[in-house]
Protein backbone atom coordinates (compact mmCIF):
# COMPACT_ATOMS: atom_id res chain seq x y z
CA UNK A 1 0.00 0.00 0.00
CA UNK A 2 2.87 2.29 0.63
CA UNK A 3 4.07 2.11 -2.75
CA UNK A 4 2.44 4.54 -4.76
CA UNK A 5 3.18 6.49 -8.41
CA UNK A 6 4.99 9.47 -6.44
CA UNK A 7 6.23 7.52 -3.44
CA UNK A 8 4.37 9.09 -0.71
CA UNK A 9 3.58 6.96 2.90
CA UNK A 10 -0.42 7.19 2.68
CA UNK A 11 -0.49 6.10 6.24
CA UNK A 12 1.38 8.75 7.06
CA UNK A 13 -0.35 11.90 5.35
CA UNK A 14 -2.39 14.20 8.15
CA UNK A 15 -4.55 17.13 8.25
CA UNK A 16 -8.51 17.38 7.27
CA UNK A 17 -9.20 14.68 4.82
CA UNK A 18 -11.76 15.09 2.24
CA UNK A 19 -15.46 14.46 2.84
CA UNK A 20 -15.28 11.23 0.59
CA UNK A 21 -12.80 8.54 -0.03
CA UNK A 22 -13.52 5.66 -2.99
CA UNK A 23 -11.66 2.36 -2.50
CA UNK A 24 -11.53 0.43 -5.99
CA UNK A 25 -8.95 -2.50 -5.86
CA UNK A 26 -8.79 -3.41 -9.54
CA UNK A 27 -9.62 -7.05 -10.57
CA UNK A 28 -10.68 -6.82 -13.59
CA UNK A 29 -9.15 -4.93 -17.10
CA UNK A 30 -11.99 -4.78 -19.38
CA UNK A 31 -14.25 -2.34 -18.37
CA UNK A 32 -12.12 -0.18 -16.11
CA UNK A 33 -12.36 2.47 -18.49
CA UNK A 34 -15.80 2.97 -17.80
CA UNK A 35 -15.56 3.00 -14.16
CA UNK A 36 -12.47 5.20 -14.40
CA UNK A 37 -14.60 7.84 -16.50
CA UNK A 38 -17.34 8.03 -14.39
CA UNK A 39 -15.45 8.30 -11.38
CA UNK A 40 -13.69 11.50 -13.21
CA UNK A 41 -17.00 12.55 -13.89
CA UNK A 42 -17.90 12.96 -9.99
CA UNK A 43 -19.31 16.28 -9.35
CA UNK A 44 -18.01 15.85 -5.73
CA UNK A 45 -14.75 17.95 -5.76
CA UNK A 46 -13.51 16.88 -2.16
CA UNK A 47 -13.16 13.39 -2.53
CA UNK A 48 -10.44 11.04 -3.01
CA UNK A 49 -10.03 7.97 -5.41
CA UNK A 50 -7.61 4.82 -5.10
CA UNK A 51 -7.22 3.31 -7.48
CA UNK A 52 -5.55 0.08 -6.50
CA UNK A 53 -4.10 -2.29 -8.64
CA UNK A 54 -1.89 -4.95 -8.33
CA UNK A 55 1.31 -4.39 -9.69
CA UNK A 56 2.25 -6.97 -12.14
CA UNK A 57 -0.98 -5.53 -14.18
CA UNK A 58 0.53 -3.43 -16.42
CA UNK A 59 -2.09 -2.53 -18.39
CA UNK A 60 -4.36 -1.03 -15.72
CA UNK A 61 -1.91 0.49 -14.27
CA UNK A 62 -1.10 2.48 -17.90
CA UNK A 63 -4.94 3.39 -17.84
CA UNK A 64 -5.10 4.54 -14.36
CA UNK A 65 -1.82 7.32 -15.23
CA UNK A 66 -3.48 8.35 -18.09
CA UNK A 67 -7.42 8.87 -16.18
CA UNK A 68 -5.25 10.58 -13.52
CA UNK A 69 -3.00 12.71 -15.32
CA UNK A 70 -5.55 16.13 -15.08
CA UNK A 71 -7.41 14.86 -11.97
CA UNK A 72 -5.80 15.39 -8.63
CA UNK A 73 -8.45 13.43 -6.83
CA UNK A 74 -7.36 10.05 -8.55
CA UNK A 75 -4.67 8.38 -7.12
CA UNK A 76 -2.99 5.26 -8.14
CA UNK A 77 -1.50 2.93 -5.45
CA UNK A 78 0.68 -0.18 -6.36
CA UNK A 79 0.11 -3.24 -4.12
CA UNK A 80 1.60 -6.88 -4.25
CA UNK A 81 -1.29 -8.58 -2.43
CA UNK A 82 -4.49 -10.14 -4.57
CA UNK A 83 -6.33 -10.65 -1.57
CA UNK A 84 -9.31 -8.58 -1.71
CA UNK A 85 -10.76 -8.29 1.56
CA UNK A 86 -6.88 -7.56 3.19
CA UNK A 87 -6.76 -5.21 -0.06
CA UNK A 88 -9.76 -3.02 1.27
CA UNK A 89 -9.44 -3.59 4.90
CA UNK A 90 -6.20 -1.68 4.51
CA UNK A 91 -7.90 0.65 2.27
CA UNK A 92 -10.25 1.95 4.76
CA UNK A 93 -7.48 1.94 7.45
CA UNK A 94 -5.75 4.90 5.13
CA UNK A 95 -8.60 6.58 3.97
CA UNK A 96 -8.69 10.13 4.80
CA UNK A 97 -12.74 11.07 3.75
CA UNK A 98 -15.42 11.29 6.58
CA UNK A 99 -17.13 8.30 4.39
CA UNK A 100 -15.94 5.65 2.41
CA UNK A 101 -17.67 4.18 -0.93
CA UNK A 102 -16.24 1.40 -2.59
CA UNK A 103 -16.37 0.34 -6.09
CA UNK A 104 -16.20 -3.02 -8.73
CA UNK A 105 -13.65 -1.58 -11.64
CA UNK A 106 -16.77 -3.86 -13.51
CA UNK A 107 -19.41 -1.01 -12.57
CA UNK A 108 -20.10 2.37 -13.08
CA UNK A 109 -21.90 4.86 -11.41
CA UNK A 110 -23.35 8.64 -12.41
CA UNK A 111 -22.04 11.82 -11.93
CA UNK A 112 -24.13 13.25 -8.73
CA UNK A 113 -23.59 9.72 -6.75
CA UNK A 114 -21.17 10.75 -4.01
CA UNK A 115 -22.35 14.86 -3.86
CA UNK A 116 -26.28 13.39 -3.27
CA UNK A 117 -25.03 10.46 -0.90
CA UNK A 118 -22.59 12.73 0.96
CA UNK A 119 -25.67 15.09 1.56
CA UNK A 120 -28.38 12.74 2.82
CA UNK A 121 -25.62 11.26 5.22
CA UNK A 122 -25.07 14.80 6.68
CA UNK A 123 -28.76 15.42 6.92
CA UNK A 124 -29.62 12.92 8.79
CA UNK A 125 -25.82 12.07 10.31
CA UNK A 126 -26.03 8.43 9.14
CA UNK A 127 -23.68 6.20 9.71
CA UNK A 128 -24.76 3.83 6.39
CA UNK A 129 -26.98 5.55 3.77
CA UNK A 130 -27.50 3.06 0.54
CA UNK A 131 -29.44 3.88 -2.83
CA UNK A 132 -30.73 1.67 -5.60
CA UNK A 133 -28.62 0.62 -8.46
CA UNK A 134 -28.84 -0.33 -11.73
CA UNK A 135 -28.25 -4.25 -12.90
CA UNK A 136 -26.68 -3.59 -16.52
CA UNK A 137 -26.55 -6.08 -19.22
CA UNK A 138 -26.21 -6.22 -22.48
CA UNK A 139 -25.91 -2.30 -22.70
CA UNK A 140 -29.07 -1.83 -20.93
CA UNK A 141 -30.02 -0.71 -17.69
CA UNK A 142 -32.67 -2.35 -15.55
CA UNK A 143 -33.60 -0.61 -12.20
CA UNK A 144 -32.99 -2.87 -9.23
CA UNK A 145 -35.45 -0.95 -7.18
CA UNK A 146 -35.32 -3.20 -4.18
CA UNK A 147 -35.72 0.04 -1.60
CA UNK A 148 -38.95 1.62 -1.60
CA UNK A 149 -40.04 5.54 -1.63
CA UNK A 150 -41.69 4.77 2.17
CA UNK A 151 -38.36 3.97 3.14
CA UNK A 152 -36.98 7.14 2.98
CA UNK A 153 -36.21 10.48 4.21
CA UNK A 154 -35.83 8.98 7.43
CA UNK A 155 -33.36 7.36 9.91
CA UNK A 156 -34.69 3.66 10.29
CA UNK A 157 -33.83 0.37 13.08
CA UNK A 158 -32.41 -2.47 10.74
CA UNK A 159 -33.58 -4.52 14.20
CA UNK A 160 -37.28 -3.52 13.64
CA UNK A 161 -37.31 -2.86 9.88
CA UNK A 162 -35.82 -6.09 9.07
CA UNK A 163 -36.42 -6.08 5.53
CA UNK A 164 -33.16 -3.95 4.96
CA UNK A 165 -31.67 -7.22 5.79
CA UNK A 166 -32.99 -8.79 3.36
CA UNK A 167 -31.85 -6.69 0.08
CA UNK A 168 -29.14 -7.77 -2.23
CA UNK A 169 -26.04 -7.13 -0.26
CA UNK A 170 -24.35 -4.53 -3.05
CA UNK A 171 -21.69 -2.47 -1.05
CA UNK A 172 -21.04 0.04 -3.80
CA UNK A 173 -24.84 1.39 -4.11
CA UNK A 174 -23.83 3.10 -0.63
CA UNK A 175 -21.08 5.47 1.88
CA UNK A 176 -20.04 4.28 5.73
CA UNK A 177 -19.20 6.79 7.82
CA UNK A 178 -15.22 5.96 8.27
CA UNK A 179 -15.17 5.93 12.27
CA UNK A 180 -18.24 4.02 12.25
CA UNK A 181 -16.87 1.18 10.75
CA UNK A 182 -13.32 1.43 12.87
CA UNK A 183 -14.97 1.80 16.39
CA UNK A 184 -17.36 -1.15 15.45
CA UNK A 185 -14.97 -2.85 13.71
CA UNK A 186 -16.46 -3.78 10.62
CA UNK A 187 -14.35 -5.08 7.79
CA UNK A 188 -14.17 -7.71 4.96
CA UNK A 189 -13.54 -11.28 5.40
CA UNK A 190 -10.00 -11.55 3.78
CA UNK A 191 -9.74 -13.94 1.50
CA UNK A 192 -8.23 -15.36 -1.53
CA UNK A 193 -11.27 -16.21 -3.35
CA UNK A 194 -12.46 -14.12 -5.80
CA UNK A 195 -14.90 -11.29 -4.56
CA UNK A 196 -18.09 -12.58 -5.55
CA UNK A 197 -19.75 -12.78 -1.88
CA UNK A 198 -17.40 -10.09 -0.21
CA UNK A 199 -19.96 -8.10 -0.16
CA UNK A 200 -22.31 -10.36 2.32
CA UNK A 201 -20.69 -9.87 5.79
CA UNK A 202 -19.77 -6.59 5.35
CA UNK A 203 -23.14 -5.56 4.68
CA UNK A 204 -24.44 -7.56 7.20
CA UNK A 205 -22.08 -6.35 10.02
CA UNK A 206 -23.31 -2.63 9.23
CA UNK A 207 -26.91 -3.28 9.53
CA UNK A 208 -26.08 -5.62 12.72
CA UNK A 209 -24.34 -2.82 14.97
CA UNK A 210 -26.93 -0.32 15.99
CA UNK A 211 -25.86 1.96 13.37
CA UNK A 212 -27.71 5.16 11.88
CA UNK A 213 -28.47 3.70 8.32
CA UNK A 214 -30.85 6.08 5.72
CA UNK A 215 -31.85 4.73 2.47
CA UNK A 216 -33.31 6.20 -1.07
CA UNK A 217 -34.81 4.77 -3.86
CA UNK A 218 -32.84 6.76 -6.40
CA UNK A 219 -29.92 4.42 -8.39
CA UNK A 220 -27.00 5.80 -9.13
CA UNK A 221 -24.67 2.71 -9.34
CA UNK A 222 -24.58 0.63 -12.21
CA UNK A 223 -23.65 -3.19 -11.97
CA UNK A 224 -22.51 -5.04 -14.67
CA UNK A 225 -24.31 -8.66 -14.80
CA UNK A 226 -21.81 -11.44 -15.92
CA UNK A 227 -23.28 -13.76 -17.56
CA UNK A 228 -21.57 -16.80 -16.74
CA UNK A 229 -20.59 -15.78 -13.09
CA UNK A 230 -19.88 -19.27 -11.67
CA UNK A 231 -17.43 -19.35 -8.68
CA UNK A 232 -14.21 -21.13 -8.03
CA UNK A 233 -15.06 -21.42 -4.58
CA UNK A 234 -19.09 -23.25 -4.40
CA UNK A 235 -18.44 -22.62 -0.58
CA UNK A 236 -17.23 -18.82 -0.71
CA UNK A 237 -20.61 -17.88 0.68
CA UNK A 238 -21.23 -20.09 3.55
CA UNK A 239 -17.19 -18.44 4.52
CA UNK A 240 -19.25 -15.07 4.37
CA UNK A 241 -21.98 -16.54 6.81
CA UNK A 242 -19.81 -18.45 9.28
CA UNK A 243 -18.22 -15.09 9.83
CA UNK A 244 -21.16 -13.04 10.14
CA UNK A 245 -22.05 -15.79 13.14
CA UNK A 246 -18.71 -14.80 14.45
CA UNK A 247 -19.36 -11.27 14.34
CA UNK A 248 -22.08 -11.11 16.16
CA UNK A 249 -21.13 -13.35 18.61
CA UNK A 250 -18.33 -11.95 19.80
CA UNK A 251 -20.44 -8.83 20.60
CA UNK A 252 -23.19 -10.86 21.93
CA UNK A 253 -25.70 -10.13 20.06
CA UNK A 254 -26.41 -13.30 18.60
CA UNK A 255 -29.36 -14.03 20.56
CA UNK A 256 -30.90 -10.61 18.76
CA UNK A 257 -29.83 -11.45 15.27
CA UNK A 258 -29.78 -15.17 14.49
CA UNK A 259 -33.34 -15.39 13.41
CA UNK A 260 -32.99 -12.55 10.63
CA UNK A 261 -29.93 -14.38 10.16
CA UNK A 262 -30.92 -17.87 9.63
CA UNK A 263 -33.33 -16.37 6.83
CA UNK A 264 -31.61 -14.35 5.08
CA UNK A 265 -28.56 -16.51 5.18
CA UNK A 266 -30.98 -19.33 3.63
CA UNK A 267 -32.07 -16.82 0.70
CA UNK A 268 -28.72 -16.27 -0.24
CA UNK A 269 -27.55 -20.15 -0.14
CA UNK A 270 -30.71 -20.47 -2.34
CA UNK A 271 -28.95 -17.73 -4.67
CA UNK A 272 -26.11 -19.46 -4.74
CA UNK A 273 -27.43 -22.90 -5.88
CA UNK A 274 -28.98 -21.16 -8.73
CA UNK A 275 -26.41 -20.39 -10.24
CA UNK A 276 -23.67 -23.27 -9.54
CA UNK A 277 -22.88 -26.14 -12.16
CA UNK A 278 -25.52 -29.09 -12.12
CA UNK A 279 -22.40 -31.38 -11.25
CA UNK A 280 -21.46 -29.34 -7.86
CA UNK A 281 -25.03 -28.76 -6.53
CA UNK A 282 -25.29 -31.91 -4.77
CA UNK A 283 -22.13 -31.03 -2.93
CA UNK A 284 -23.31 -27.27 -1.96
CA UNK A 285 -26.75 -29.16 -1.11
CA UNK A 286 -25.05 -31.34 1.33
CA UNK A 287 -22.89 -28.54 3.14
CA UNK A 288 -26.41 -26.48 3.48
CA UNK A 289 -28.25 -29.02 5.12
CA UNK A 290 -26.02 -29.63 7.67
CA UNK A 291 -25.79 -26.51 8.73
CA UNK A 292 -29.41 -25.52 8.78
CA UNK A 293 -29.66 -29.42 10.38
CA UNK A 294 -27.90 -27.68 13.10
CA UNK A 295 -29.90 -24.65 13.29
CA UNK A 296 -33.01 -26.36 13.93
CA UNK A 297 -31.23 -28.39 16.48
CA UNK A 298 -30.08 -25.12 18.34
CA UNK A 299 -33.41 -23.54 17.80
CA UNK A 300 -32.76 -20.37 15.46
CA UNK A 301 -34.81 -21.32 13.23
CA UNK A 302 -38.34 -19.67 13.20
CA UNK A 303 -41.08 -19.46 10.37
CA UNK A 304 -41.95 -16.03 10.93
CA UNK A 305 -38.98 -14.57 9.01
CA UNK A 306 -38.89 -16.89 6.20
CA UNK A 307 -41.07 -16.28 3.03
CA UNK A 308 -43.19 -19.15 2.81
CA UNK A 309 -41.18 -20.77 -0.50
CA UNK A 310 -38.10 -20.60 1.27
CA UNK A 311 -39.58 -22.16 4.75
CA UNK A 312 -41.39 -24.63 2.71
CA UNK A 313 -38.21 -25.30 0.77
CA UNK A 314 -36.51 -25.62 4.05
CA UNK A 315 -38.41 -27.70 5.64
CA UNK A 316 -37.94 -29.93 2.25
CA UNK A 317 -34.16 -29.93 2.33
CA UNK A 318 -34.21 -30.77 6.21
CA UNK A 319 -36.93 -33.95 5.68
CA UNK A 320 -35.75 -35.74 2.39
CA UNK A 321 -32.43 -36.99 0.93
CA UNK A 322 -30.78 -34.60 -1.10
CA UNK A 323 -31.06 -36.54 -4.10
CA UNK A 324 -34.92 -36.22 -3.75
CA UNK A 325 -35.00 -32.41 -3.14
CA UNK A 326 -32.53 -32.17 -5.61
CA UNK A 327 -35.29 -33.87 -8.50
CA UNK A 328 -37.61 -31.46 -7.54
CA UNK A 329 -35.20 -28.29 -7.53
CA UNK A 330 -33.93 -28.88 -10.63
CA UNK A 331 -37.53 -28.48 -12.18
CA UNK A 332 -38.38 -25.86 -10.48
CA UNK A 333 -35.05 -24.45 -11.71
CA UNK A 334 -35.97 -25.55 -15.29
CA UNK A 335 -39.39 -23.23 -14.76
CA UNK A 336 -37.79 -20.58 -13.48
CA UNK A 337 -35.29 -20.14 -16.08
């Protein structure tokens, strides 16, 4: 982290930082362009970018000189590590804004993003605030509008408006207040897989600590939908999960959480099976229902926070072999799709 284009010690730099800071470890080339464009094209003028990139990637790091060149706000930093949870944890360790987005080099987002996020945070001195995005494919963008207008404009209780918990877990629609997440010490999981369930216990672990979190339905991030997004790790997001448990026990608050948790842990396994390779579905299948076995055996289970597919589908996994459920999930799978 230390070993940036003009050698300065980021750890090391003082004074007021900006209001914003953007962490955006660079994993993938292809569309960084974009995402380096419309992070130029931030109307927010006190903010900070880093721009991290490993630093055997020679070509991003070529495209980040050139985006940074006439923008004082971009700033590339040079790291060895591909660990992308260690990569950000550090990130927000150094960051100098009063909040702290983060960003996929994949996505985009539009101009007024961190100015209008920035504001509503201040308004209502939020600790979280999160928008809507975008899902983009194929060049077009389809509103994700998963947070409603009643929703907003106001500070809400994650523990009594539980449905925040249940929203797709996208860290970049959003800004965390930086000493928020160092006195409650949130963070990533760090961890060599590749970053597609990072987002999960992070987002979790801010909704799970009491925090001040304000939402609005406006989107302003764009995410890029991959098309054949299969992981190389089938058990990357029951990692997520087992450390969200951890989390929360430590601090003793299991006893509050593990309900909302047990559901929305199950919707996300369910997510995960959907889009895994018929041969390795048995093998996720098996993993799941030993852990929700255990659930029901500890009693965190309870019907009133599932949706009644997912209980039902529960309660299916828990009472026949895998190889049965897994007849009848594949048709439904077949329907869906």
């Amino acid at each position: 982290m230390e070993n940036t284009e003009t050698g300065e010690n980021i750890e090391e730099k003082g004074g007021n930082g900006p209001r914003v800071s953007v962490l955006m470890f660079v994993q993938k080339t292809e569309n960084l362009s974009d995402c380096l464009k419309s992070l130029r094209n931030q109307i927010l003028d006190d903010m900070e970018v880093f721009c991290i990139v490993n630093e055997a990637d020679e070509v991003s790091l070529n495209m980040i000189r050139d985006y940074s060149k006439n923008d004082a706000r971009m700033k590339l930093v040079r790291c060895k590590a591909n660990n992308y949870g260690k990569v950000l944890n550090q990130g927000i360790k150094f960051a100098k804004g009063e909040y702290i987005g983060f960003i996929d080099s994949n996505n985009f987002i539009d101009p007024e993003m961190y100015i209008e996020l920035f504001a509503l945070a201040k308004k209502h001195n939020a600790d979280v605030v999160r928008s809507n995005y975008y899902d983009f494919k194929d060049g077009q963008n389809i509103p994700h509008e998963t947070i409603l207008a009643e929703e907003t404009g106001y500070v809400i209780n994650p523990i009594e408006d539980t449905r925040i918990f249940y929203e797709p877990p996208i860290v970049g629609s959003g800004l965390y207040r930086k000493d928020f997440l160092i006195e409650q010490k949130i963070d990533f999981l760090e961890t060599d897989d590749e970053p597609s369930c990072s987002d999960v216990s992070f987002n979790f672990k801010t909704l799970a600590t009491e925090g001040k979190v304000v939402l609005t339905d406006k989107p302003y991030l764009h995410c890029r939908i991959e098309t054949n997004d299969v992981p190389k790790n089938i058990f990357a997001i029951n990692d997520e999960y087992a450390e969200i448990e951890s989390f929360l026990k430590k601090r003793n608050t299991w006893k509050t959480y593990c309900y909302i948790f047990q559901a929305v842990k199950f919707a996300s396994y369910h997510w995960n099976m959907l889009r895994l390779p018929k041969k390795q579905v048995e093998k996720f299948l098996l993993r799941m229902r030993a852990e929700f076995h255990d659930a029901e055996v500890q009693k965190t289970l309870d019907k009133r926070y599932f949706p009644k597919n997912h209980w039902k589908a529960l309660k299916a996994i828990l009472k026949y072999p895998p190889q049965v459920f897994l007849t009848v999930f594949k048709s439904y799978s077949r329907k869906k799709k």
